[in-house]
C-alpha atoms as a PDB file:
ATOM      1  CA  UNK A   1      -7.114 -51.221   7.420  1.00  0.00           C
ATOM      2  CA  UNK A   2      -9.351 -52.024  10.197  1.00  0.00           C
ATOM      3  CA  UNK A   3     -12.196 -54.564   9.021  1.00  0.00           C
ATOM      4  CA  UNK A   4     -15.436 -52.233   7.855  1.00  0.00           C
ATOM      5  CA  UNK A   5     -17.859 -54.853   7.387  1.00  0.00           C
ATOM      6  CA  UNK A   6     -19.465 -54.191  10.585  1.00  0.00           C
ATOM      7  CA  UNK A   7     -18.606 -50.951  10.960  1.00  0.00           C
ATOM      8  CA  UNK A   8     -22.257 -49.489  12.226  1.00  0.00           C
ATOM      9  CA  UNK A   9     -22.327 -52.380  14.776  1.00  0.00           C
ATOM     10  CA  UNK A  10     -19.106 -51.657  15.915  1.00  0.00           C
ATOM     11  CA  UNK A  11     -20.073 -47.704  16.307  1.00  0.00           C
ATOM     12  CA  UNK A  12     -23.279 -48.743  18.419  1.00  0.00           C
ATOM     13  CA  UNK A  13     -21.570 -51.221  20.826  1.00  0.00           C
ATOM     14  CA  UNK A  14     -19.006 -48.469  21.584  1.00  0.00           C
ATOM     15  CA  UNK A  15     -22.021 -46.646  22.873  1.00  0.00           C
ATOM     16  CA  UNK A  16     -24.330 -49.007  24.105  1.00  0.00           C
ATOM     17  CA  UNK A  17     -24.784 -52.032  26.481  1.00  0.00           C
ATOM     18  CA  UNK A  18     -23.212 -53.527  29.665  1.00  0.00           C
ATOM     19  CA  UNK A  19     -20.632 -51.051  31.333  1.00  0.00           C
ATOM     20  CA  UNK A  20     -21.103 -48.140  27.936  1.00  0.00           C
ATOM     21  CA  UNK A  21     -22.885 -44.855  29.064  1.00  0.00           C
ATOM     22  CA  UNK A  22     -26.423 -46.210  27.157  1.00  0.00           C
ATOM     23  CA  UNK A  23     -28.588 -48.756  28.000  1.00  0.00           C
ATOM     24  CA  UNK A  24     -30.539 -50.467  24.846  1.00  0.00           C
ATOM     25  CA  UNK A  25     -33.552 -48.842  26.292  1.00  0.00           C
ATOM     26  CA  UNK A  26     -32.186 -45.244  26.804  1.00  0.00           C
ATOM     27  CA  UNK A  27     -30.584 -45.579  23.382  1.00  0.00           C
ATOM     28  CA  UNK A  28     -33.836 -46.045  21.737  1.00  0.00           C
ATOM     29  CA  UNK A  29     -35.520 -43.359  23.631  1.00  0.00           C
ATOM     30  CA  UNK A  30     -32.762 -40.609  22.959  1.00  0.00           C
ATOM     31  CA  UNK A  31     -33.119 -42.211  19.077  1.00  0.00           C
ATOM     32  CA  UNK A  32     -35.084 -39.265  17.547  1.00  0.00           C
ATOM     33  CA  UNK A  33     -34.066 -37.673  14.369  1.00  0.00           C
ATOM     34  CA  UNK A  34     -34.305 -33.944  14.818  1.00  0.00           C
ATOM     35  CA  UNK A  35     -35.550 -33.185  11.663  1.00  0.00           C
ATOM     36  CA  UNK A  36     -38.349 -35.880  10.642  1.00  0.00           C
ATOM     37  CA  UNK A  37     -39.415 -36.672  14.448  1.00  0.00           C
ATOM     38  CA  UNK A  38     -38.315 -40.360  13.220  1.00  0.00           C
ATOM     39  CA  UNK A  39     -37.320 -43.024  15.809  1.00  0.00           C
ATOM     40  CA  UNK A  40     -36.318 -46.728  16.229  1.00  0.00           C
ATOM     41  CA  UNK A  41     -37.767 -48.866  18.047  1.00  0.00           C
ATOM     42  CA  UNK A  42     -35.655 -51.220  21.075  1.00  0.00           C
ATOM     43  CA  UNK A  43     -35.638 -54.392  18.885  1.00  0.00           C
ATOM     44  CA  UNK A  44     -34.206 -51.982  16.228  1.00  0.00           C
ATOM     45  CA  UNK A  45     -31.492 -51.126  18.654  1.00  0.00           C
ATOM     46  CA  UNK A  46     -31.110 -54.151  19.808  1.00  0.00           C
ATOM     47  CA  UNK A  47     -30.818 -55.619  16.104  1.00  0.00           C
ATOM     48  CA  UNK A  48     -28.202 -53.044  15.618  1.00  0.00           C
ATOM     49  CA  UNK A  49     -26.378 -54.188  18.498  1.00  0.00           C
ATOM     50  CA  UNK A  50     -26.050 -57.632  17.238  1.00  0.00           C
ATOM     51  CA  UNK A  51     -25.119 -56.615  13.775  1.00  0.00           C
ATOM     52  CA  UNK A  52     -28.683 -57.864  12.095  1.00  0.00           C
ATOM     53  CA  UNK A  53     -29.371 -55.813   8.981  1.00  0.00           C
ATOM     54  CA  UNK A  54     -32.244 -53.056   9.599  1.00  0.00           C
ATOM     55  CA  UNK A  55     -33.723 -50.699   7.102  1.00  0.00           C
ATOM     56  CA  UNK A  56     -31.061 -47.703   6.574  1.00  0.00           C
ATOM     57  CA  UNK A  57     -32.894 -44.136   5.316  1.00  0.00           C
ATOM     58  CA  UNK A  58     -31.827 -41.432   6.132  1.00  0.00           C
ATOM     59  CA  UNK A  59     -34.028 -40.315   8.861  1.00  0.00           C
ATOM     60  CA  UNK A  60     -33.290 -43.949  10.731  1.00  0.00           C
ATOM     61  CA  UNK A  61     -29.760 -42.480  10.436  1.00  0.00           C
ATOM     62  CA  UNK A  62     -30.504 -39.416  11.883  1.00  0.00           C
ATOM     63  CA  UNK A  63     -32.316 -41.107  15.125  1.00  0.00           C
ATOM     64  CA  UNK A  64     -29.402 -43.300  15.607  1.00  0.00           C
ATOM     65  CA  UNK A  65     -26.623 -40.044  15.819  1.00  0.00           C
ATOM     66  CA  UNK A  66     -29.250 -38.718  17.814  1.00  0.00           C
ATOM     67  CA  UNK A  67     -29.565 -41.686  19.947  1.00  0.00           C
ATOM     68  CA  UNK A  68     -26.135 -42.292  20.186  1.00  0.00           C
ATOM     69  CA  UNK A  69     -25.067 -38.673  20.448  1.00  0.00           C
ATOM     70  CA  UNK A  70     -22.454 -38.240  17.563  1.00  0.00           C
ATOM     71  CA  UNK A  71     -22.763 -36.420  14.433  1.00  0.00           C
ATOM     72  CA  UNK A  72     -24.699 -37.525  11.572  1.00  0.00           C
ATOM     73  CA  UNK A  73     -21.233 -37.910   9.526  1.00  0.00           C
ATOM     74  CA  UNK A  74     -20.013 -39.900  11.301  1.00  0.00           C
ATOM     75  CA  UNK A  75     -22.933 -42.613  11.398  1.00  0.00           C
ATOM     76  CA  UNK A  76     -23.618 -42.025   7.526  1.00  0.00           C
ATOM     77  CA  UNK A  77     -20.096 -43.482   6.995  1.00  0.00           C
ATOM     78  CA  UNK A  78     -20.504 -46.282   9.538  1.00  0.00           C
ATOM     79  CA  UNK A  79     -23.668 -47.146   7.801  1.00  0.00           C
ATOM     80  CA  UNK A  80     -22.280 -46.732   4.082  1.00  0.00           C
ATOM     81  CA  UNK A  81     -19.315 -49.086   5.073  1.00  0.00           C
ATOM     82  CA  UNK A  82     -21.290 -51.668   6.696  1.00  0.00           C
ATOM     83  CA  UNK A  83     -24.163 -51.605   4.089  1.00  0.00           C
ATOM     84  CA  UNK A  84     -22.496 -50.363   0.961  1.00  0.00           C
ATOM     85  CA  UNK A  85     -19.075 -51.614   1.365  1.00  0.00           C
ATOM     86  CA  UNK A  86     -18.112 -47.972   0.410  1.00  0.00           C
ATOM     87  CA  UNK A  87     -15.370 -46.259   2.733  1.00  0.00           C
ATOM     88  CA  UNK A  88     -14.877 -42.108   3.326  1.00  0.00           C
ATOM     89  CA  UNK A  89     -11.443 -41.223   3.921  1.00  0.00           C
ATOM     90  CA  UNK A  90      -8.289 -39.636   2.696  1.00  0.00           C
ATOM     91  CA  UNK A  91      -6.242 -42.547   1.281  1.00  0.00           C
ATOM     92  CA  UNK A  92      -3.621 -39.396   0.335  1.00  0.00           C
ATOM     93  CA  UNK A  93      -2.722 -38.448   3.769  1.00  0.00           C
ATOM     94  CA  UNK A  94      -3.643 -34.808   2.556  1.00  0.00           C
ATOM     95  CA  UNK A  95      -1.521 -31.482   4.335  1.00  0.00           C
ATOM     96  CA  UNK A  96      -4.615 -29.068   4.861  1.00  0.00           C
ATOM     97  CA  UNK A  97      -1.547 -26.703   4.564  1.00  0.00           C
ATOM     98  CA  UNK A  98      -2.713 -23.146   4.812  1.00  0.00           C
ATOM     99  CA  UNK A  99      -5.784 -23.322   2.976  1.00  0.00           C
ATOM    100  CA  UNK A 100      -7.243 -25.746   5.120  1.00  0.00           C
ATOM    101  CA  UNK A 101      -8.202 -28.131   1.712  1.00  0.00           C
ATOM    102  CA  UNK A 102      -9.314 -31.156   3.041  1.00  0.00           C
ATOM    103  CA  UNK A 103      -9.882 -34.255   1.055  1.00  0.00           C
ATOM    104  CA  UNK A 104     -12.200 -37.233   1.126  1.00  0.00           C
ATOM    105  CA  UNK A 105     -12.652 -40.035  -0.999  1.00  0.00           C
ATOM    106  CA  UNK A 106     -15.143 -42.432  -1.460  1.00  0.00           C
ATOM    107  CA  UNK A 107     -13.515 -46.128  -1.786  1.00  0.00           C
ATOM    108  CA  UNK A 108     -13.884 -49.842  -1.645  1.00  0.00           C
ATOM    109  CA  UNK A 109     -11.796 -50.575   1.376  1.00  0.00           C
ATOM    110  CA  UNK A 110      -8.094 -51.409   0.944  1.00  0.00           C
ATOM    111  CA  UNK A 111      -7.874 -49.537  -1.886  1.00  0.00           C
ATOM    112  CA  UNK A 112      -4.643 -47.090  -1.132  1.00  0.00           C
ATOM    113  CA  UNK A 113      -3.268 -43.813  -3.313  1.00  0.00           C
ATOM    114  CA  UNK A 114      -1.377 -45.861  -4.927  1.00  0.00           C
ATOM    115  CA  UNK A 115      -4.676 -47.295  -6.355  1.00  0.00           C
ATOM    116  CA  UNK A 116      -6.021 -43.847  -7.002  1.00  0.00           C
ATOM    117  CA  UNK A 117      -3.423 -42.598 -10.126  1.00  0.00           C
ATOM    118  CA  UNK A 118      -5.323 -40.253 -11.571  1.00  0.00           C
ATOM    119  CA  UNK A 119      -7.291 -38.839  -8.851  1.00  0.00           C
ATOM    120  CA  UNK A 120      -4.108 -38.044  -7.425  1.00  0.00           C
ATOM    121  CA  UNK A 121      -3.080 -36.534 -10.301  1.00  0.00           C
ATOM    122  CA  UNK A 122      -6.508 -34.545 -10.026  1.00  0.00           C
ATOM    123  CA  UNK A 123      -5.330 -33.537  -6.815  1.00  0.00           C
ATOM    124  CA  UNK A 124      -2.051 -32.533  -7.319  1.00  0.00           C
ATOM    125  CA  UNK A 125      -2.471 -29.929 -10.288  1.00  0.00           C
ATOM    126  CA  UNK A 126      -2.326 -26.602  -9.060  1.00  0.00           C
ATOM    127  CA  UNK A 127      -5.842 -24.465  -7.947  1.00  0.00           C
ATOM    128  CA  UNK A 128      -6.445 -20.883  -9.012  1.00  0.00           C
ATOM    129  CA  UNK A 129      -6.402 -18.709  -6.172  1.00  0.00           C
ATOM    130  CA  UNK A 130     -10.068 -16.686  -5.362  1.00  0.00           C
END
């Protein structure tokens, strides 16, 4: 399992600096939530850059999606694994199958199924169709 401690910094720098499609200073500007009008400012994005703890709410997490032009998802889980230590994912290698079930778990990292009995079991007993 790939190392989630920096997981937000890691997300950024994919995005942003020398030879990625942002600049520190065009990330920041783009960095507007859509909702609140909230933004960060360039030492912000350059703190994130360099892995320096900021202040996480949510409307600093909606600038930075904004900024760096993914979804919201996807920099909420970033964020919870860098600042939580909490990972989203499906440790159970779930089949959609034809009901398009899709599972996600909230976990310390390295935790596998095999650490996850009973919610497996949870999983596993049988739904009652709609």
């Amino acid at each position: 399992m790939p190392d989630q401690t920096n997981a937000l910094t890691r997300l950024v720098r994919e995005h942003v600096g020398e030879g990625r499609p942002l600049t520190i200073r065009v990330f920041a500007e783009r960095a507007i939530d859509p909702k609140t009008g909230t933004t960060i400012s360039k030492s912000t994005a350059g703190n994130l850059l360099t892995g320096a703890r900021i202040k996480i709410t949510p409307e600093v997490l909606g600038a930075i999606a904004a900024g760096l032009g993914v979804t919201l998802a996807e920099v909420q889980a970033a964020a919870m694994a860098q600042y939580v230590g909490v990972v989203v994912d499906d440790p159970f290698d779930t089949d959609p199958g034809d009901d398009d079930v899709v599972v996600r778990v909230a976990h310390e990292p390295g935790k596998t199924a095999d650490d996850m009995p009973r919610l497996r079991a949870f999983l596993a007993r049988p739904r009652p169709r709609a």
